[in-house]
PDB file of N, CA and C in Angstrom:
ATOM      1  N   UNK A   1     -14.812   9.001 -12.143  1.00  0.00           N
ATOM      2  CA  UNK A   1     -13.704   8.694 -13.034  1.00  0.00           C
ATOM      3  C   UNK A   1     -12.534   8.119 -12.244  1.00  0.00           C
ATOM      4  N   UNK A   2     -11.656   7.678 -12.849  1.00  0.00           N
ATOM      5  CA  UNK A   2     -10.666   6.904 -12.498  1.00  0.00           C
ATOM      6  C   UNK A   2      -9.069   7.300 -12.322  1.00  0.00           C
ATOM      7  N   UNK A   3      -9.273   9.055 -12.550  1.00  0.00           N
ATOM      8  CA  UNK A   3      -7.768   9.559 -12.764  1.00  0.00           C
ATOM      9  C   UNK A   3      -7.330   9.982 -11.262  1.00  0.00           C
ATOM     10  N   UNK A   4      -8.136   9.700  -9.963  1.00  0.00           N
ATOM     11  CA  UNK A   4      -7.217   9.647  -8.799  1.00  0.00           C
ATOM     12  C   UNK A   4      -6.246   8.908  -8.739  1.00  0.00           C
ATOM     13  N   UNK A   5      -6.054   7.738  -9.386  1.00  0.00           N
ATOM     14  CA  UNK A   5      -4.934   6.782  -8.935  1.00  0.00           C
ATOM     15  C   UNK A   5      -3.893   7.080  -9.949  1.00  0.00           C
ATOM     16  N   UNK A   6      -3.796   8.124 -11.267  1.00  0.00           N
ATOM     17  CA  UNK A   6      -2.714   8.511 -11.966  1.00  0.00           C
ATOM     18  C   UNK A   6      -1.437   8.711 -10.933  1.00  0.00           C
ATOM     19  N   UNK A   7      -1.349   9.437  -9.442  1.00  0.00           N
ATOM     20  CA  UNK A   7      -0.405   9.392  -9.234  1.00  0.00           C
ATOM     21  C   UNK A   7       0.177   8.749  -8.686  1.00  0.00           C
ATOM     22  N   UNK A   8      -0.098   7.387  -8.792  1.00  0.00           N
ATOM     23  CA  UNK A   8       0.549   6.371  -8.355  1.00  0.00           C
ATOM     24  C   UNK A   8       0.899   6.560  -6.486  1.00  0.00           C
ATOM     25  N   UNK A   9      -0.370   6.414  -6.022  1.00  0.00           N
ATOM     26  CA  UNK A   9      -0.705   6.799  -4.402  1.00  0.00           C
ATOM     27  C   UNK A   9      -1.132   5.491  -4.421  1.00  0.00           C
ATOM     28  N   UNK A  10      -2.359   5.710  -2.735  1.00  0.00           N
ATOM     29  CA  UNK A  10      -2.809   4.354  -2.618  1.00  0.00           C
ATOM     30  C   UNK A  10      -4.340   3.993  -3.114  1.00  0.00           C
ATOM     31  N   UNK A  11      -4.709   4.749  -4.181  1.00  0.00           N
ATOM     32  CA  UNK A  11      -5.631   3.994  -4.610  1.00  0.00           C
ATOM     33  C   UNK A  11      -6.803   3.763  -3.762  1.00  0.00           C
ATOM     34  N   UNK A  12      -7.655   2.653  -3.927  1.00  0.00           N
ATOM     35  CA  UNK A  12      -9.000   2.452  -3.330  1.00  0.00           C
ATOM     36  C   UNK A  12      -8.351   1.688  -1.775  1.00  0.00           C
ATOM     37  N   UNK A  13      -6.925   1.013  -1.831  1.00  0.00           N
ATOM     38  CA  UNK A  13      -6.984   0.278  -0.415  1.00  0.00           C
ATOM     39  C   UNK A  13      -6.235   0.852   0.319  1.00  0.00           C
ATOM     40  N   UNK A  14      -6.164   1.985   0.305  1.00  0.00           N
ATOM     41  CA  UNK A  14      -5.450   2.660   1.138  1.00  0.00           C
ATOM     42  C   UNK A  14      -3.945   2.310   1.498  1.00  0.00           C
ATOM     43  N   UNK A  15      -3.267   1.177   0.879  1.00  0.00           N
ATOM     44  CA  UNK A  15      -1.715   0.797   0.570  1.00  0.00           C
ATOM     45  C   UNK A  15      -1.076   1.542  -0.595  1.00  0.00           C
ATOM     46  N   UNK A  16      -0.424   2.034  -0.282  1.00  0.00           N
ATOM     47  CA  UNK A  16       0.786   2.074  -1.952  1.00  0.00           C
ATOM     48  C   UNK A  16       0.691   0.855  -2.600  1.00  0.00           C
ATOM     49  N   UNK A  17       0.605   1.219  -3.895  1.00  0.00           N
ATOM     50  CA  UNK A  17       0.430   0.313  -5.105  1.00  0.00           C
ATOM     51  C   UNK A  17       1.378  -0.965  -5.007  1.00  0.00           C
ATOM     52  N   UNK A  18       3.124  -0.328  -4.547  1.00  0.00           N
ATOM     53  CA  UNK A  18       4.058  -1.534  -4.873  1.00  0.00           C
ATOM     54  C   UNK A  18       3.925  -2.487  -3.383  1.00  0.00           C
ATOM     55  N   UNK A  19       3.581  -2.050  -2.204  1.00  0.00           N
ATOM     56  CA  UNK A  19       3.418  -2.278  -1.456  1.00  0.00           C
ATOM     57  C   UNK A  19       2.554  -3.922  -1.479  1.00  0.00           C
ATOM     58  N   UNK A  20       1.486  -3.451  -2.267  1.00  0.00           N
ATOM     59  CA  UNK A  20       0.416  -4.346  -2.440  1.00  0.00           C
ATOM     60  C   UNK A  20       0.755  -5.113  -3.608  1.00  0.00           C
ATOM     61  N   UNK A  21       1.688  -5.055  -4.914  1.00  0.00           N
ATOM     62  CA  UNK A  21       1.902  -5.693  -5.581  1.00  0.00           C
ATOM     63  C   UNK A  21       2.631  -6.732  -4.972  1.00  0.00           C
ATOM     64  N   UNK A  22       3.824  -6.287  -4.467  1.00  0.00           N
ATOM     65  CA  UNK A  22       4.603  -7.334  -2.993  1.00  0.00           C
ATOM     66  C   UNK A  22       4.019  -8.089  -2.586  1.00  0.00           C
ATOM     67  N   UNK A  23       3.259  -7.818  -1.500  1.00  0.00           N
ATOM     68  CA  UNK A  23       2.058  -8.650  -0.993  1.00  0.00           C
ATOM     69  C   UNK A  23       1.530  -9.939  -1.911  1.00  0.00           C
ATOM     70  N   UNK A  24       0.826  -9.230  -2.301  1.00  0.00           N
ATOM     71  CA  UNK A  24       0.055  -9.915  -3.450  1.00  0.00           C
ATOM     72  C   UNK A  24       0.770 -10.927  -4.198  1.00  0.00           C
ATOM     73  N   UNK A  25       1.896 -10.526  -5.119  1.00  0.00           N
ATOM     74  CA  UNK A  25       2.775 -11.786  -5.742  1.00  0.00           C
ATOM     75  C   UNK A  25       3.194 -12.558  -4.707  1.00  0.00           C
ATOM     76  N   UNK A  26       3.762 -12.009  -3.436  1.00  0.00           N
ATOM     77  CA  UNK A  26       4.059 -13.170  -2.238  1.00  0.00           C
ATOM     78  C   UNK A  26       3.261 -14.257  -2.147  1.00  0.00           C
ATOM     79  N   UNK A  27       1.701 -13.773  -2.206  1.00  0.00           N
ATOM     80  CA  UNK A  27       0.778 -15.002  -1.888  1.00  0.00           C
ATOM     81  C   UNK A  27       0.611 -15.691  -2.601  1.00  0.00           C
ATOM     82  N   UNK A  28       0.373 -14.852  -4.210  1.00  0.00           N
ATOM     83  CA  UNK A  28       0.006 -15.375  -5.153  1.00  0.00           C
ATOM     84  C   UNK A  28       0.849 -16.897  -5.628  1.00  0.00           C
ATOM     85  N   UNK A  29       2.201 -16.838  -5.228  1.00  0.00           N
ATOM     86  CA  UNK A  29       3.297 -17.895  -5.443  1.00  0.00           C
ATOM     87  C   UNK A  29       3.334 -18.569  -4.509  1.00  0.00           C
ATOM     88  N   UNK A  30       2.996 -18.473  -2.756  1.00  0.00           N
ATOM     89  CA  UNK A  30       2.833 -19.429  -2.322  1.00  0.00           C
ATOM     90  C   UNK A  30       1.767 -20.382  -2.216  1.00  0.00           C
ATOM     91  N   UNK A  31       0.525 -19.306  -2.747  1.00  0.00           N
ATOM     92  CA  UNK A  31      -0.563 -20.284  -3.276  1.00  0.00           C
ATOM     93  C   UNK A  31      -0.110 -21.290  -4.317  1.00  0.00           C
ATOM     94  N   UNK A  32       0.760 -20.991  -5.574  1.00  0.00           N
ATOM     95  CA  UNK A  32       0.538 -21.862  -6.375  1.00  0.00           C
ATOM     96  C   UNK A  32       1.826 -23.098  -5.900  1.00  0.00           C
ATOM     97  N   UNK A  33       3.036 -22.548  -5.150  1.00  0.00           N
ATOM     98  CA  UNK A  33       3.655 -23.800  -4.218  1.00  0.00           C
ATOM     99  C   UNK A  33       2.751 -25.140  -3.869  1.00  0.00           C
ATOM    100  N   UNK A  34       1.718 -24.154  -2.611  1.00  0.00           N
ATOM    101  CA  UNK A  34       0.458 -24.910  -2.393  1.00  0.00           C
ATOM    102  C   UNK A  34      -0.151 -26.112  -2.777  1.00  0.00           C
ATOM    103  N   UNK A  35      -0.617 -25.102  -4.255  1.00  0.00           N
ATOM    104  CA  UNK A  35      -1.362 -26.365  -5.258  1.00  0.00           C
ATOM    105  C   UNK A  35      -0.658 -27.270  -5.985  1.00  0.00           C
ATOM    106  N   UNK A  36       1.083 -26.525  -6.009  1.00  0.00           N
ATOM    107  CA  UNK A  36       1.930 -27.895  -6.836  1.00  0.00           C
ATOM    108  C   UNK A  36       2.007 -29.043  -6.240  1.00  0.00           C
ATOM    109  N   UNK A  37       2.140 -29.020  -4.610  1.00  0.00           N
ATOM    110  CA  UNK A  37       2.100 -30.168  -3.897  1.00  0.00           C
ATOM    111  C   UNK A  37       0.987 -30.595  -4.014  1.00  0.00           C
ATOM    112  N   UNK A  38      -0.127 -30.611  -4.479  1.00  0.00           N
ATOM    113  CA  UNK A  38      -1.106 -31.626  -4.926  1.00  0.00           C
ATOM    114  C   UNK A  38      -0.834 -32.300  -6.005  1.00  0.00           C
ATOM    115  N   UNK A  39      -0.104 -31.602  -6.967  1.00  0.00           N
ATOM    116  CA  UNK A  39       0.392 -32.365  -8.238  1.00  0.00           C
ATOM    117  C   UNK A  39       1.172 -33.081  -8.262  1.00  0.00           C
ATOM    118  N   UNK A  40       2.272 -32.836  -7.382  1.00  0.00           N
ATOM    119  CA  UNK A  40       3.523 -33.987  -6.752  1.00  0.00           C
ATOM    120  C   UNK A  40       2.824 -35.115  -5.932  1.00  0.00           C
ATOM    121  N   UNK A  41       1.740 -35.107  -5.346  1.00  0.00           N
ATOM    122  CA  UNK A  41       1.294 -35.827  -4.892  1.00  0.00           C
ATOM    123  C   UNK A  41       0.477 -36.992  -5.735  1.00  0.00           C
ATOM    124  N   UNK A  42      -0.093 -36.416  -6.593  1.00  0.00           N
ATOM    125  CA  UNK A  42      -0.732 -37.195  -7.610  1.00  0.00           C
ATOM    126  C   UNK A  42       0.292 -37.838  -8.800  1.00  0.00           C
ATOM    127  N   UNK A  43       1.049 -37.072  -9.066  1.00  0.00           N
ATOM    128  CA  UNK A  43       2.619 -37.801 -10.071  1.00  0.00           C
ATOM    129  C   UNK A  43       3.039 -38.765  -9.110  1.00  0.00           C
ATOM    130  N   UNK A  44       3.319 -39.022  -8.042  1.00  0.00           N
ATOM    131  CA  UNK A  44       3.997 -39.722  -6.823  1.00  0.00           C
ATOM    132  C   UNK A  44       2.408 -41.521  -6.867  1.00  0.00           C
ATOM    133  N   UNK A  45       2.003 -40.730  -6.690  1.00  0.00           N
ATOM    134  CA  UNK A  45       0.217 -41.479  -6.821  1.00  0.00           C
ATOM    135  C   UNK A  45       0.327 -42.846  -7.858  1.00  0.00           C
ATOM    136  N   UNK A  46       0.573 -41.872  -8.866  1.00  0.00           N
ATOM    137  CA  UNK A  46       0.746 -42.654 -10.325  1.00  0.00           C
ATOM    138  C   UNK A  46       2.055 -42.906 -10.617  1.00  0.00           C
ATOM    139  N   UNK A  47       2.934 -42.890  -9.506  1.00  0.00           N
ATOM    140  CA  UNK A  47       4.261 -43.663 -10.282  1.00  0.00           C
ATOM    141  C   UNK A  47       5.293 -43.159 -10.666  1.00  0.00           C
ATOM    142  N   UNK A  48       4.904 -41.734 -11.353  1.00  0.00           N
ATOM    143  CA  UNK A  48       5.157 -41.022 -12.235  1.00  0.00           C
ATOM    144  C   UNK A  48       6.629 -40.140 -12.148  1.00  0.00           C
ATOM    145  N   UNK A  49       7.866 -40.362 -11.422  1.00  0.00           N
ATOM    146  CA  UNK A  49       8.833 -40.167 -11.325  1.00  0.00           C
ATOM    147  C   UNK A  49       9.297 -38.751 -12.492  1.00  0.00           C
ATOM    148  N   UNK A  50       9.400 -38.673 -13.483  1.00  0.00           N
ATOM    149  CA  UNK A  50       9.648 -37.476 -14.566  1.00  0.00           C
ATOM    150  C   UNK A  50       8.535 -36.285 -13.996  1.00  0.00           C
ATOM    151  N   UNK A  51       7.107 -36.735 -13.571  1.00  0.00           N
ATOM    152  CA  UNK A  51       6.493 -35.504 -13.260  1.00  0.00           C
ATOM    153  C   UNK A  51       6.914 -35.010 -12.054  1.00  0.00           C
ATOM    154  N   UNK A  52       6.875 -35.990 -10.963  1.00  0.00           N
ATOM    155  CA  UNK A  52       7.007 -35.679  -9.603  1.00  0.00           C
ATOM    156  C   UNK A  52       8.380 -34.774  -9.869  1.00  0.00           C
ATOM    157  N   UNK A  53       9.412 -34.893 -10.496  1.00  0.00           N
ATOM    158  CA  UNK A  53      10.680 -34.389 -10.601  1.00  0.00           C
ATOM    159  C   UNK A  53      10.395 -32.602 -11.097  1.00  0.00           C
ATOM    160  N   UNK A  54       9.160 -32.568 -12.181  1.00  0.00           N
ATOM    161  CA  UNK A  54       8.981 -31.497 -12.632  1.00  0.00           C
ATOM    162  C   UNK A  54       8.432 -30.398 -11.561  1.00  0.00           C
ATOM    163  N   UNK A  55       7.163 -30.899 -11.115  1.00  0.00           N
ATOM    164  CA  UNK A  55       6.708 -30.669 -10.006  1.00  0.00           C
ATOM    165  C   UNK A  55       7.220 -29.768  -9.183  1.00  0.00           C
ATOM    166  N   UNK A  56       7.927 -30.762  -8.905  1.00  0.00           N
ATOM    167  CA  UNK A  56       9.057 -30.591  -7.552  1.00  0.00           C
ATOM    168  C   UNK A  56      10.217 -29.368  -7.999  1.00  0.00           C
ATOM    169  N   UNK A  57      10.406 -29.132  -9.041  1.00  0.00           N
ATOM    170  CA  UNK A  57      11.295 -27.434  -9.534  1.00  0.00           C
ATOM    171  C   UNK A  57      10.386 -26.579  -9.777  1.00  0.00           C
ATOM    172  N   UNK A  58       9.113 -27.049  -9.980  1.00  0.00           N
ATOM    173  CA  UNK A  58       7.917 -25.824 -10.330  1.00  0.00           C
ATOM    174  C   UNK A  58       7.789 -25.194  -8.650  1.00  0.00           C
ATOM    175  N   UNK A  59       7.560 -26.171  -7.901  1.00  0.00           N
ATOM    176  CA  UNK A  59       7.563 -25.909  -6.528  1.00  0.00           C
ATOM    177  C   UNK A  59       8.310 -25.086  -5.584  1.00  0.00           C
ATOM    178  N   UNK A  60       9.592 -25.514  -6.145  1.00  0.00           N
ATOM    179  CA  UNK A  60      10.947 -24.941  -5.511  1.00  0.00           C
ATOM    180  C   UNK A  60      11.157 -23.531  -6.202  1.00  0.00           C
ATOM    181  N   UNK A  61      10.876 -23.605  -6.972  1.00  0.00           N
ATOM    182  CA  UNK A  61      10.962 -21.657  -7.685  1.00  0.00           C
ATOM    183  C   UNK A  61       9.723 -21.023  -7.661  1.00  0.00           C
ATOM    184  N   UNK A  62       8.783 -21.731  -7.297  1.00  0.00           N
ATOM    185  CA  UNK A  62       7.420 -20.574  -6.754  1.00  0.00           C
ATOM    186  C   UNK A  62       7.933 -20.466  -5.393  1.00  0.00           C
ATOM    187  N   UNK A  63       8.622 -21.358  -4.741  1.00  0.00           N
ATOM    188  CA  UNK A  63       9.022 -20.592  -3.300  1.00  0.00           C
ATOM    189  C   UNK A  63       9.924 -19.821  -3.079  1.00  0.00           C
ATOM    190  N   UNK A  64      11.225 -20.068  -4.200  1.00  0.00           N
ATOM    191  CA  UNK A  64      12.551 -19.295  -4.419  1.00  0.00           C
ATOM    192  C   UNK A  64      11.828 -17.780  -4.691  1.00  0.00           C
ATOM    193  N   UNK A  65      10.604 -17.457  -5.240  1.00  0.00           N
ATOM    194  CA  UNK A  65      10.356 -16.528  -5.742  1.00  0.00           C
ATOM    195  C   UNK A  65       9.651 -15.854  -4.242  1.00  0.00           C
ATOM    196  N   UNK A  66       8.527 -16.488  -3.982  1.00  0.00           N
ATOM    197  CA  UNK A  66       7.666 -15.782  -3.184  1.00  0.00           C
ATOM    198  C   UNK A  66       9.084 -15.262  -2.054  1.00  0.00           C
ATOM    199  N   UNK A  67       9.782 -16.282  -1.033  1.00  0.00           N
ATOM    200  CA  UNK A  67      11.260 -15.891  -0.644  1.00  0.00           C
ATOM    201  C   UNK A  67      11.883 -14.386  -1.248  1.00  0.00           C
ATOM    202  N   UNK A  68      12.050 -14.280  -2.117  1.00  0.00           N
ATOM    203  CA  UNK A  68      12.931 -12.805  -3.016  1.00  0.00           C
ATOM    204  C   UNK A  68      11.368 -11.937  -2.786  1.00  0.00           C
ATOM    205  N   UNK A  69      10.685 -12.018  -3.081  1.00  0.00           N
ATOM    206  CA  UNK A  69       9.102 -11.037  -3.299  1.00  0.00           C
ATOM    207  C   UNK A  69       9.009 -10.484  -1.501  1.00  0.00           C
ATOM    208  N   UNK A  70       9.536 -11.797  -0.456  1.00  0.00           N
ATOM    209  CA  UNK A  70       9.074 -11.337   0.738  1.00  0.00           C
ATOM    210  C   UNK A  70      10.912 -10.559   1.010  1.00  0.00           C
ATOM    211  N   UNK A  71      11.521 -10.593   0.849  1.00  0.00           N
ATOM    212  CA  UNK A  71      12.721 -10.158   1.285  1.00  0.00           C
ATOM    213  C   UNK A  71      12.611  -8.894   0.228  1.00  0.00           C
ATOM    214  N   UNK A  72      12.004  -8.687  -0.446  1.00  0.00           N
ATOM    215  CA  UNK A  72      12.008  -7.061  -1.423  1.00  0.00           C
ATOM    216  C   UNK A  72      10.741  -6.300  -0.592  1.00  0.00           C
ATOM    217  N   UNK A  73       9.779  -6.590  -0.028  1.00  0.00           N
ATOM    218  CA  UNK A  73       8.887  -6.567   0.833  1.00  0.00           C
ATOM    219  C   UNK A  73       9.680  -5.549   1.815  1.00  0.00           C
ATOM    220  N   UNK A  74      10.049  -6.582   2.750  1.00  0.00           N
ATOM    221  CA  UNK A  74      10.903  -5.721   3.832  1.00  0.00           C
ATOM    222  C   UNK A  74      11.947  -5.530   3.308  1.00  0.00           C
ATOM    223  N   UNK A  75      12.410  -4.854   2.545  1.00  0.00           N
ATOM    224  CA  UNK A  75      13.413  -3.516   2.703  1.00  0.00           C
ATOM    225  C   UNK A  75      12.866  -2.514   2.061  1.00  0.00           C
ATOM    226  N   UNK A  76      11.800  -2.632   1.017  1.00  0.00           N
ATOM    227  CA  UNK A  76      11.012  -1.478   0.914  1.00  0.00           C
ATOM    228  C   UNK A  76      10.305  -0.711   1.899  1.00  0.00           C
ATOM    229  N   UNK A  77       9.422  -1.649   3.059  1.00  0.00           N
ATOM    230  CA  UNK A  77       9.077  -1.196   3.888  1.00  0.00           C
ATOM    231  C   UNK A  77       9.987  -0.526   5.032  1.00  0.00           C
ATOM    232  N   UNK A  78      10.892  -1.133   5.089  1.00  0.00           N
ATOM    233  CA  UNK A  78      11.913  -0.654   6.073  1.00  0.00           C
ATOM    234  C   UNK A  78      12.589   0.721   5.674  1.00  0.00           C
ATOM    235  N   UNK A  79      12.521   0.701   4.410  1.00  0.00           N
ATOM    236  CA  UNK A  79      13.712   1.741   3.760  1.00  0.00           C
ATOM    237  C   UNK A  79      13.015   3.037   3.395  1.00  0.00           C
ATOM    238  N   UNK A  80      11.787   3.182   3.983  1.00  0.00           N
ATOM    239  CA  UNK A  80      11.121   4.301   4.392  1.00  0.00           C
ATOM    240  C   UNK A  80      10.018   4.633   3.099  1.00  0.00           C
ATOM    241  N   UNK A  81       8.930   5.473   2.634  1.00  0.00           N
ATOM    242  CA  UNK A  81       8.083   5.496   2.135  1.00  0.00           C
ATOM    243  C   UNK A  81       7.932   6.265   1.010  1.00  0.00           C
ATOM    244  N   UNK A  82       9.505   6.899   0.498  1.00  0.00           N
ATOM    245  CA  UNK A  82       9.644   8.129  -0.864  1.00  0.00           C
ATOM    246  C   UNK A  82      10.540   6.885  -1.649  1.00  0.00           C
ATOM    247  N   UNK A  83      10.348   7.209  -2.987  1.00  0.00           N
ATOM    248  CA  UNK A  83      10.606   6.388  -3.817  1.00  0.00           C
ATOM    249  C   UNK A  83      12.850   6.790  -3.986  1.00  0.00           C
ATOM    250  N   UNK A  84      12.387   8.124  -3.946  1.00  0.00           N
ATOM    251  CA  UNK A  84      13.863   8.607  -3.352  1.00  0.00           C
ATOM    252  C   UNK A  84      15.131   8.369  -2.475  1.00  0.00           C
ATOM    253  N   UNK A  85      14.171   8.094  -1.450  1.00  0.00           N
ATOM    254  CA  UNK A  85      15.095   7.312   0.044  1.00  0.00           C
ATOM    255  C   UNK A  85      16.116   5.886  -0.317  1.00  0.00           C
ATOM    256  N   UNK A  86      15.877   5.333  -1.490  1.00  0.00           N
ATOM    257  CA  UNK A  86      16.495   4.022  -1.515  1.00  0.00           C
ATOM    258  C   UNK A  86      18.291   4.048  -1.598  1.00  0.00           C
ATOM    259  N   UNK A  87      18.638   5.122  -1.994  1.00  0.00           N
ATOM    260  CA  UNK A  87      19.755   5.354  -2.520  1.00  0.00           C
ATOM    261  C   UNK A  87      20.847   5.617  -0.820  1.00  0.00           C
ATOM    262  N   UNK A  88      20.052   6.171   0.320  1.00  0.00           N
ATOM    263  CA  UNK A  88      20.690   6.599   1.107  1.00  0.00           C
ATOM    264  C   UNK A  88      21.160   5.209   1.843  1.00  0.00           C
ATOM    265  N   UNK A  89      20.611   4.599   1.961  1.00  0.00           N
ATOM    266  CA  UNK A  89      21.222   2.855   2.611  1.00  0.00           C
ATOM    267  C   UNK A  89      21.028   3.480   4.039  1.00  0.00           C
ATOM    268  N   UNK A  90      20.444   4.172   4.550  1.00  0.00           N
ATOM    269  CA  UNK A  90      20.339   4.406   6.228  1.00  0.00           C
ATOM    270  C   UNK A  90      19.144   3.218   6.911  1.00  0.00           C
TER     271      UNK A  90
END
């Protein structure tokens, strides 16, 4: 059964859950950065000035994001491992 991970521990990978959500959205957004520059590349390809423009803010806020996801990253990690500790700023 599946009710070990009710208390919000680490589950099957041996990380804390938010730990790995961090992670995970980090990549997950610089992957899709990634693949936008193929699309800017192909709008650029074809001419296409209005896409390349779109592109190019889809791009810039999957990185603005993954950026905030990796800077929430480390200070969680830094700021010690009880959900409690955040408040002390040490």
């Amino acid at each position: 059964m599946s009710s070990n991970r009710s208390d919000n521990s680490q589950g099957d990978t041996g990380t804390r859950d938010i730990t790995y959500d961090l992670i995970s959205t980090a990549y997950h957004l610089l992957q899709g950065a990634e693949t936008v520059s193929l699309y800017i590349a192909d709008a650029r390809q074809e001419g296409n000035e209005e896409l390349v423009q779109f592109f190019q803010e889809t791009k810039d806020e999957y990185t603005r994001r993954a950026e905030r996801a990796k800077q929430l990253l480390a200070r969680h990690v830094s700021g010690g491992q009880g959900q409690g500790q955040a408040a002390s700023g040490a």
